[in-house]
Each structure stands twice: as structure tokens, then as C-alpha cells.
PDB file of N, CA and C in Angstrom:
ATOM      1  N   UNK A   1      85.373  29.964   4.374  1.00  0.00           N
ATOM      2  CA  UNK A   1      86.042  30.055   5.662  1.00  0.00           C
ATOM      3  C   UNK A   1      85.733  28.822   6.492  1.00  0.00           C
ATOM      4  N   UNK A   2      86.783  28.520   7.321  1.00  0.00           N
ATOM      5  CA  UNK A   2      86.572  27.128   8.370  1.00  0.00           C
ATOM      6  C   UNK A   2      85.305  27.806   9.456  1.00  0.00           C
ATOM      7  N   UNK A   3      84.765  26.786  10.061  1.00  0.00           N
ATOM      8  CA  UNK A   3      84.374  27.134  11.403  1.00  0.00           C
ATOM      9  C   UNK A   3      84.627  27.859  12.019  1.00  0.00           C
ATOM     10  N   UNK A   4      86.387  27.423  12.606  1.00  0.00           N
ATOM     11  CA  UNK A   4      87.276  27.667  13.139  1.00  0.00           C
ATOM     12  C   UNK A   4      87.011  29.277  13.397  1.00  0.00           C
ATOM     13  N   UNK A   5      87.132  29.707  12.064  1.00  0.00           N
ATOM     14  CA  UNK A   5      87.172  31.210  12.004  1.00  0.00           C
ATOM     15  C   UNK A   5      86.372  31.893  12.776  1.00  0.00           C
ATOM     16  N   UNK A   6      85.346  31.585  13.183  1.00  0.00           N
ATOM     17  CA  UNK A   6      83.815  32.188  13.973  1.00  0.00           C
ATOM     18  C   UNK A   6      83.471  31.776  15.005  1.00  0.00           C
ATOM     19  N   UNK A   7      84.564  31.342  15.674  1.00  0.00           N
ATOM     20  CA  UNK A   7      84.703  30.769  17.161  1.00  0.00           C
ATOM     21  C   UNK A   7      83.897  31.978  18.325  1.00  0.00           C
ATOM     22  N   UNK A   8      84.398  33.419  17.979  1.00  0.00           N
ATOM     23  CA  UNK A   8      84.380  34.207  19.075  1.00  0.00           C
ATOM     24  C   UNK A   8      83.413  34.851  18.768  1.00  0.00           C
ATOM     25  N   UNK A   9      82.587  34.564  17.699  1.00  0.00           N
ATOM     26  CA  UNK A   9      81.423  35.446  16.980  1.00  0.00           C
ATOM     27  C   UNK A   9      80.136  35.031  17.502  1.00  0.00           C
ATOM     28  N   UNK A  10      79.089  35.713  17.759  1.00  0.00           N
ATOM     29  CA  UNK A  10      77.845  36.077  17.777  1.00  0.00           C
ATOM     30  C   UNK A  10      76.877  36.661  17.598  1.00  0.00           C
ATOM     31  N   UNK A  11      75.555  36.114  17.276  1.00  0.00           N
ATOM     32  CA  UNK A  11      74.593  36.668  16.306  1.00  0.00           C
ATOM     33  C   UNK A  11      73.457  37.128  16.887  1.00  0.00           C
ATOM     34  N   UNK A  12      72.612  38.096  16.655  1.00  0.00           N
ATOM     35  CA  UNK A  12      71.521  38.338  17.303  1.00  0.00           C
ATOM     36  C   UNK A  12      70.272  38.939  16.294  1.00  0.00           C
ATOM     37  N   UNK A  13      69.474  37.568  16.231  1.00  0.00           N
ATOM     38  CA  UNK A  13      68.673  36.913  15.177  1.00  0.00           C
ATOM     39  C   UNK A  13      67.236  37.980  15.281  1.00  0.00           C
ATOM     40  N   UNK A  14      66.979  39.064  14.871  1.00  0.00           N
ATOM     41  CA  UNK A  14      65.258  39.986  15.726  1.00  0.00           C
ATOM     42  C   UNK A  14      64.424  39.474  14.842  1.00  0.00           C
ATOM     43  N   UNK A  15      63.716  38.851  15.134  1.00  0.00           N
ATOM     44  CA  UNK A  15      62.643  37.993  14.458  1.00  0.00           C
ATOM     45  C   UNK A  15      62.841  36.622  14.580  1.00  0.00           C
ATOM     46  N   UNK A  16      61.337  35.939  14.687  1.00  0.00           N
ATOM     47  CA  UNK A  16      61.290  34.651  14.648  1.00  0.00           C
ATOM     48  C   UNK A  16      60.470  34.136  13.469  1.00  0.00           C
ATOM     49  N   UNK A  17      60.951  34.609  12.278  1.00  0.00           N
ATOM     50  CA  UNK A  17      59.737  34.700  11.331  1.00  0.00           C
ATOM     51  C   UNK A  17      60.611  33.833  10.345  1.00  0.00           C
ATOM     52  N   UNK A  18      60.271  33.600   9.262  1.00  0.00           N
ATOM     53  CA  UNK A  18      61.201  32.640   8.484  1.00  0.00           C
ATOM     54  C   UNK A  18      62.171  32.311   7.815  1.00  0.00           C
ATOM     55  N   UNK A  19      62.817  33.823   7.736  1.00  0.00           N
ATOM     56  CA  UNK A  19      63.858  33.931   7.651  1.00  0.00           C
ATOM     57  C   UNK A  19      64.811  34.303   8.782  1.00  0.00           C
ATOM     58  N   UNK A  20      64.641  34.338  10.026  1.00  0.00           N
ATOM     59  CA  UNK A  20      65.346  34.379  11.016  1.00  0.00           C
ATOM     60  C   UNK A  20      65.497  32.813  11.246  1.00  0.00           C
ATOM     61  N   UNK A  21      64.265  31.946  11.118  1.00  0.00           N
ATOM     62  CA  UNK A  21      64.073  30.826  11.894  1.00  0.00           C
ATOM     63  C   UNK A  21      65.480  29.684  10.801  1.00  0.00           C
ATOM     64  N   UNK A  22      65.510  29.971   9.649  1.00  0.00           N
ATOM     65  CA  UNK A  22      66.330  29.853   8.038  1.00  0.00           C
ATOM     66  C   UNK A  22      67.704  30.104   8.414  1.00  0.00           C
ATOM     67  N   UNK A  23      68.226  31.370   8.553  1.00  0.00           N
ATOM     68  CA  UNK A  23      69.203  31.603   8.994  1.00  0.00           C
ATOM     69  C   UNK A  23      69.837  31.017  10.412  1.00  0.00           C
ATOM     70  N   UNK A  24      68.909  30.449  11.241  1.00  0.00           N
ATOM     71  CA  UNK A  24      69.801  30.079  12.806  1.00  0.00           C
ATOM     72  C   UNK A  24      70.643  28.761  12.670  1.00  0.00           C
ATOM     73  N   UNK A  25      69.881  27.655  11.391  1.00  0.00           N
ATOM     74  CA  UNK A  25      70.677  26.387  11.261  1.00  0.00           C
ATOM     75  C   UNK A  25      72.088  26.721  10.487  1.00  0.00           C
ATOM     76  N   UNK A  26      71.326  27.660   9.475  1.00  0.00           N
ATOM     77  CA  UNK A  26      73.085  27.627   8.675  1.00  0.00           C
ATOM     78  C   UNK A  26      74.108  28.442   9.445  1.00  0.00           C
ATOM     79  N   UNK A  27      73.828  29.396  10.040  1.00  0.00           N
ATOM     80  CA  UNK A  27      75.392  29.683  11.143  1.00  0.00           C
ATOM     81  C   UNK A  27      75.585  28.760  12.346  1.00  0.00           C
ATOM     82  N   UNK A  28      74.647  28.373  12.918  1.00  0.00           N
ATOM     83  CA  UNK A  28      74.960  27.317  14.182  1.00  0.00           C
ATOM     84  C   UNK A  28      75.664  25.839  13.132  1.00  0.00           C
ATOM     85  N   UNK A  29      75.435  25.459  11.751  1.00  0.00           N
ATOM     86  CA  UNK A  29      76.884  24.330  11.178  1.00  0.00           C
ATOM     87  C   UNK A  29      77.841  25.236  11.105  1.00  0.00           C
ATOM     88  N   UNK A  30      78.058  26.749  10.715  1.00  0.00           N
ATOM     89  CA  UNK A  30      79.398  26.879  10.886  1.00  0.00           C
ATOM     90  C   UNK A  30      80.085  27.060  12.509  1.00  0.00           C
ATOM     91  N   UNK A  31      79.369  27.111  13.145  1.00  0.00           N
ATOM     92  CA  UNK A  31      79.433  26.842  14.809  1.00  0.00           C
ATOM     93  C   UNK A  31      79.493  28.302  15.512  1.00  0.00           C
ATOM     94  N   UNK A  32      78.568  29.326  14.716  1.00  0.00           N
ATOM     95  CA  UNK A  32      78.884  30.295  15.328  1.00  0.00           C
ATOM     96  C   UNK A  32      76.955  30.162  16.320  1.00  0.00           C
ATOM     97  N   UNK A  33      77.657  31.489  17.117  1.00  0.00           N
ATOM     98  CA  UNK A  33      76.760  31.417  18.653  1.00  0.00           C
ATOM     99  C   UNK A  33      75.731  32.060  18.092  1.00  0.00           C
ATOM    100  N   UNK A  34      73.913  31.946  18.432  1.00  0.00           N
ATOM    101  CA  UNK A  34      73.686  33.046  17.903  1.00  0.00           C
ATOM    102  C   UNK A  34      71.938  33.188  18.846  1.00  0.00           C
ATOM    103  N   UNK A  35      71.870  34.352  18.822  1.00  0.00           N
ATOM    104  CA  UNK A  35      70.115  34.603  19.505  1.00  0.00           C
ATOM    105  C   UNK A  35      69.258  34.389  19.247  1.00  0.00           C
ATOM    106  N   UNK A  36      68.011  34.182  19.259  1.00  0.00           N
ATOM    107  CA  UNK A  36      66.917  34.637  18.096  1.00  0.00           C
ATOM    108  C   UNK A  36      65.930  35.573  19.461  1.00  0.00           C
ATOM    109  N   UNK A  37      65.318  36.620  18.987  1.00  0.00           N
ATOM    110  CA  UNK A  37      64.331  37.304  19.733  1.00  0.00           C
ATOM    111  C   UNK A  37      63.634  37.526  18.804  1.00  0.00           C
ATOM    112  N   UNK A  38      62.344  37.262  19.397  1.00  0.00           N
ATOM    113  CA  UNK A  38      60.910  37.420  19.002  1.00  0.00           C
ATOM    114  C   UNK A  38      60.056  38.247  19.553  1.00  0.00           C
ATOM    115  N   UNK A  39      59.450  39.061  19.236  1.00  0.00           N
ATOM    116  CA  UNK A  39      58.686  40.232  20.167  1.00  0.00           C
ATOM    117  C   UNK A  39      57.402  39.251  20.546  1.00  0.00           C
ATOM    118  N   UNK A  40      56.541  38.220  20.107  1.00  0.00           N
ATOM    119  CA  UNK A  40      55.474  37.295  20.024  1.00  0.00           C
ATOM    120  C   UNK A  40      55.591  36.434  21.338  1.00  0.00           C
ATOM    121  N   UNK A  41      54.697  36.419  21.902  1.00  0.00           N
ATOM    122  CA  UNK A  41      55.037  35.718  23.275  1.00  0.00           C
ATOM    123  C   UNK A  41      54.554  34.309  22.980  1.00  0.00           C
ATOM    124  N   UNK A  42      53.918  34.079  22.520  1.00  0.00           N
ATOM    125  CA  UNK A  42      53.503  32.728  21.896  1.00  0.00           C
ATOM    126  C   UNK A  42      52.955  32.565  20.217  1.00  0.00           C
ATOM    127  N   UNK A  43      53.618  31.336  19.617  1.00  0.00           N
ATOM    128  CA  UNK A  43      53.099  30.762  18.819  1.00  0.00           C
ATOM    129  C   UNK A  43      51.796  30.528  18.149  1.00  0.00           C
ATOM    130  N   UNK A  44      51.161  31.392  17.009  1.00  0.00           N
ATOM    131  CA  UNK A  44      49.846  30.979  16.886  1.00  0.00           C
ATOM    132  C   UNK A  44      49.659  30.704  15.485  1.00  0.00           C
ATOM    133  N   UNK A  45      48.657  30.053  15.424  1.00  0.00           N
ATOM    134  CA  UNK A  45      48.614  29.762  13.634  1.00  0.00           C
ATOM    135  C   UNK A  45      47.746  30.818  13.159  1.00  0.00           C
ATOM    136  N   UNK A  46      48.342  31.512  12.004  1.00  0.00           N
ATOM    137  CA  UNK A  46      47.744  32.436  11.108  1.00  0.00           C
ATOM    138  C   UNK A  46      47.021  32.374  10.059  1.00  0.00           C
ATOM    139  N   UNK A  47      46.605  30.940   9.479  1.00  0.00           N
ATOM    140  CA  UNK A  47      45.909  30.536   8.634  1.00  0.00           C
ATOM    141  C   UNK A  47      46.239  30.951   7.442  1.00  0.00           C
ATOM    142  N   UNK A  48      47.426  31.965   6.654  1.00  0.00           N
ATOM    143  CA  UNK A  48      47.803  32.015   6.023  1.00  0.00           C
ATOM    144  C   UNK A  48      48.819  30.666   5.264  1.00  0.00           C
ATOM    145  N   UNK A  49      48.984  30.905   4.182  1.00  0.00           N
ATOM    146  CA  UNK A  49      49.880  29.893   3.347  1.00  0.00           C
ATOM    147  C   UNK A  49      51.570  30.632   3.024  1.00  0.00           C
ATOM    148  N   UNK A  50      52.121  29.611   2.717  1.00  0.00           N
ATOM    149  CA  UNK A  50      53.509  30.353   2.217  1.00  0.00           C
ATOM    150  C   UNK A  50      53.777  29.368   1.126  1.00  0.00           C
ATOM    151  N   UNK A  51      54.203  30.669  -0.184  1.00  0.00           N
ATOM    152  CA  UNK A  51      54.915  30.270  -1.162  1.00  0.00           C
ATOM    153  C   UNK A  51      56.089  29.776  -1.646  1.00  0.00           C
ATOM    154  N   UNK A  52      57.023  28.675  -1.838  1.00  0.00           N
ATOM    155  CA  UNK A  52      58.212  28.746  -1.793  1.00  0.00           C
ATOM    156  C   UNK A  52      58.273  28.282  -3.202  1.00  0.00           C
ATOM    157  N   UNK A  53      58.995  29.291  -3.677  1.00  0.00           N
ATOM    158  CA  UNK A  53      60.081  29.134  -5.217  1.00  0.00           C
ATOM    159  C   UNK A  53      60.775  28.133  -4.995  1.00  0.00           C
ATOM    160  N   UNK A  54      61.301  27.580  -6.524  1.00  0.00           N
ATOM    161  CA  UNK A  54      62.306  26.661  -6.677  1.00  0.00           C
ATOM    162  C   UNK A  54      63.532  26.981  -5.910  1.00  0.00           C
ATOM    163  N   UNK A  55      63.851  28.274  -5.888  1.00  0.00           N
ATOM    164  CA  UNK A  55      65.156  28.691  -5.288  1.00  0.00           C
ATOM    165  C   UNK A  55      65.192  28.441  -4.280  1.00  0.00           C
ATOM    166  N   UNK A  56      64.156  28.226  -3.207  1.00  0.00           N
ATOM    167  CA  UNK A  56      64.393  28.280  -2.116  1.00  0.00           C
ATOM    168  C   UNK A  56      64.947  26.797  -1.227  1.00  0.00           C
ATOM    169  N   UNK A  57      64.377  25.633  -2.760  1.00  0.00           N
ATOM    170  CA  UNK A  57      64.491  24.293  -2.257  1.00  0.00           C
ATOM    171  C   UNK A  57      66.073  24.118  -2.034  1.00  0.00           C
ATOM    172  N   UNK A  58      67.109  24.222  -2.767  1.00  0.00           N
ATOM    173  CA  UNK A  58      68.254  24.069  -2.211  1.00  0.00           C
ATOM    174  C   UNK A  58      68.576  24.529  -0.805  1.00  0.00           C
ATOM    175  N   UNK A  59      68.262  25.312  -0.242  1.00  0.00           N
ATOM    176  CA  UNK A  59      68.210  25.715   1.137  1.00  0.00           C
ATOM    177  C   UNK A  59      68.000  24.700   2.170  1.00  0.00           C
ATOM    178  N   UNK A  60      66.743  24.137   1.762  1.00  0.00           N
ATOM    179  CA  UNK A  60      66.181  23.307   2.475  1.00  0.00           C
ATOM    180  C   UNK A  60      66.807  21.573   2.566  1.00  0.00           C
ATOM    181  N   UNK A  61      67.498  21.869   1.433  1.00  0.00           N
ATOM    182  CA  UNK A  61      68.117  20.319   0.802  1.00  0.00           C
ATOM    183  C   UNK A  61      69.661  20.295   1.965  1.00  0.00           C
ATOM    184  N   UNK A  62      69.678  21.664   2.230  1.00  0.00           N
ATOM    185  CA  UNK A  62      71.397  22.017   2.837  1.00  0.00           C
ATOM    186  C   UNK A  62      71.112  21.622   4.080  1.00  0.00           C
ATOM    187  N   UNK A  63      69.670  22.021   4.763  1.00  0.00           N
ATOM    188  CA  UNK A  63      69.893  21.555   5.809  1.00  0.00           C
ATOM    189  C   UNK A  63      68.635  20.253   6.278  1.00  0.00           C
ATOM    190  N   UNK A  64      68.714  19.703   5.641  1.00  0.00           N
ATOM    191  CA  UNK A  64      68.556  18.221   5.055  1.00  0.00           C
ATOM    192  C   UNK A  64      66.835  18.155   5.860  1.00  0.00           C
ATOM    193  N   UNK A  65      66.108  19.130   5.084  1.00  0.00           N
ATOM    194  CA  UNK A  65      64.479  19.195   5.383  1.00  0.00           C
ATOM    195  C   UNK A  65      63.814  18.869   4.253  1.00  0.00           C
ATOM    196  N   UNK A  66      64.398  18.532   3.340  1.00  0.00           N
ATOM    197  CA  UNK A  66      63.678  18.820   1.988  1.00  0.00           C
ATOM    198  C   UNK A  66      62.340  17.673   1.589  1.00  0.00           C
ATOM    199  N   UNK A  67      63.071  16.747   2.035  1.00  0.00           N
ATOM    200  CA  UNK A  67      61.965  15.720   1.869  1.00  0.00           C
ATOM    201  C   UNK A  67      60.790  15.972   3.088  1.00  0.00           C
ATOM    202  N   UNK A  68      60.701  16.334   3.907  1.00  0.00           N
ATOM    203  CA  UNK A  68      60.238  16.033   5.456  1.00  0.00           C
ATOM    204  C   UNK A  68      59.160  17.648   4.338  1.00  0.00           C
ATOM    205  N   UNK A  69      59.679  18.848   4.046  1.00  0.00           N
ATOM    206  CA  UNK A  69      58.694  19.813   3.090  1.00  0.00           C
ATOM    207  C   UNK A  69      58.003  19.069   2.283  1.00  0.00           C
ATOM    208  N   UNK A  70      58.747  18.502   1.386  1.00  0.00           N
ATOM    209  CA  UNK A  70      57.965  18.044   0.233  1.00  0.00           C
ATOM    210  C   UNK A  70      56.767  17.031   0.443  1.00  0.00           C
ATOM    211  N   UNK A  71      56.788  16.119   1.567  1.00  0.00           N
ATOM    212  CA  UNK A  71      55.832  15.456   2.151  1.00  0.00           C
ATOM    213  C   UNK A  71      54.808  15.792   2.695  1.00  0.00           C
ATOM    214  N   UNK A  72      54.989  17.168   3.429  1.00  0.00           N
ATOM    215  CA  UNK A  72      53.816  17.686   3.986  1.00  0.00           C
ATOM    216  C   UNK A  72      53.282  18.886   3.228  1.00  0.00           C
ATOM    217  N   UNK A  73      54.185  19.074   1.871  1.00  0.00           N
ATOM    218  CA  UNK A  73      53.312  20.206   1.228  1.00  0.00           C
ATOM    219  C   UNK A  73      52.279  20.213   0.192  1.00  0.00           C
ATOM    220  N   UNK A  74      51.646  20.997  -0.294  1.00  0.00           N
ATOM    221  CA  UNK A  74      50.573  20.715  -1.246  1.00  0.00           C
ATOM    222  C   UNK A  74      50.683  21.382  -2.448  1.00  0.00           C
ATOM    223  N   UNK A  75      50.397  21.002  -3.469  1.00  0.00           N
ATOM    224  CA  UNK A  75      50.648  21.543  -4.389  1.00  0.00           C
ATOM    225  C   UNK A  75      49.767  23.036  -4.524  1.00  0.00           C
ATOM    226  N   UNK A  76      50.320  23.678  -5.560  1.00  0.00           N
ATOM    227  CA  UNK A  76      49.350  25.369  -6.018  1.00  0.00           C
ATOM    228  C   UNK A  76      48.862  25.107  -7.456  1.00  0.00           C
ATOM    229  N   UNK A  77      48.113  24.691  -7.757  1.00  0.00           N
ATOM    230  CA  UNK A  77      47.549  24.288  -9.021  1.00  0.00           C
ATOM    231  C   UNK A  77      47.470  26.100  -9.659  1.00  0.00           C
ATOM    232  N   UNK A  78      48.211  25.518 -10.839  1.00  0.00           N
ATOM    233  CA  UNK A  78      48.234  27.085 -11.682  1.00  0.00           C
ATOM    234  C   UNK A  78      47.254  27.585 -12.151  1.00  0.00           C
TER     235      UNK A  78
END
């Protein structure tokens, strides 16, 4: 579908977690409107790690992060 099509449409994103944060670039290129709400009043680091599969790198390639990941990530030695 064009853009075009999703002119009058809007989204309302509940979570700011990484797949909300994933999803807001690829509908804002097709130009649709969209929210994000977060119940978290501020930003904190969790000291946890995140895994990303091969699958996920095309994603990242679409919305042209891939190198800017791959630079700051570290490898998981098997």
C-alpha cells in the first residue's frame, strides 16, 4: 500500500519497550500518526543484556541502524 493510504490513521504504541520503540520508525516512513505511552516515568538502565537473532538484523538494516548496532555490539561467545 502507498502512504497515501494511511493519511487519516493513527496508532497508539502502550509500551516503550523494544518492540514498541521498533515499530514507531516503520509506520511513521509509511507516514502514519502514531503515540507511544509508557507507564515508566523515567529512563533507567537495567543492567540486563539483549539478544538479537539474525532475523532481527534486516529490521535494523530497513531502518538504516545496522551498522551504528553492529559497532557498538559485542559479541556472545558460544
Amino acid at each position: 500500500m502507498e502512504a497515501a493510504a494511511f493519511k487519516d490513521l493513527s496508532v497508539l504504541i502502550v509500551g516503550a519497550g523494544l518492540s514498541g520503540v521498533m515499530l514507531a520508525p516503520f509506520i511513521e516512513k509509511l507516514g502514519i500518526n502514531y503515540t507511544i505511552l509508557e507507564r515508566s516515568q523515567a529512563v533507567g538502565l537495567l543492567g540486563a543484556a539483549l539478544y538479537m537473532s539474525a532475523n532481527i538484523l534486516p529490521a535494523f538494516e530497513k531502518l538504516g541502524l545496522l551498522e551504528e548496532i553492529q559497532a557498538i555490539s559485542k559479541g556472545c561467545p558460544i
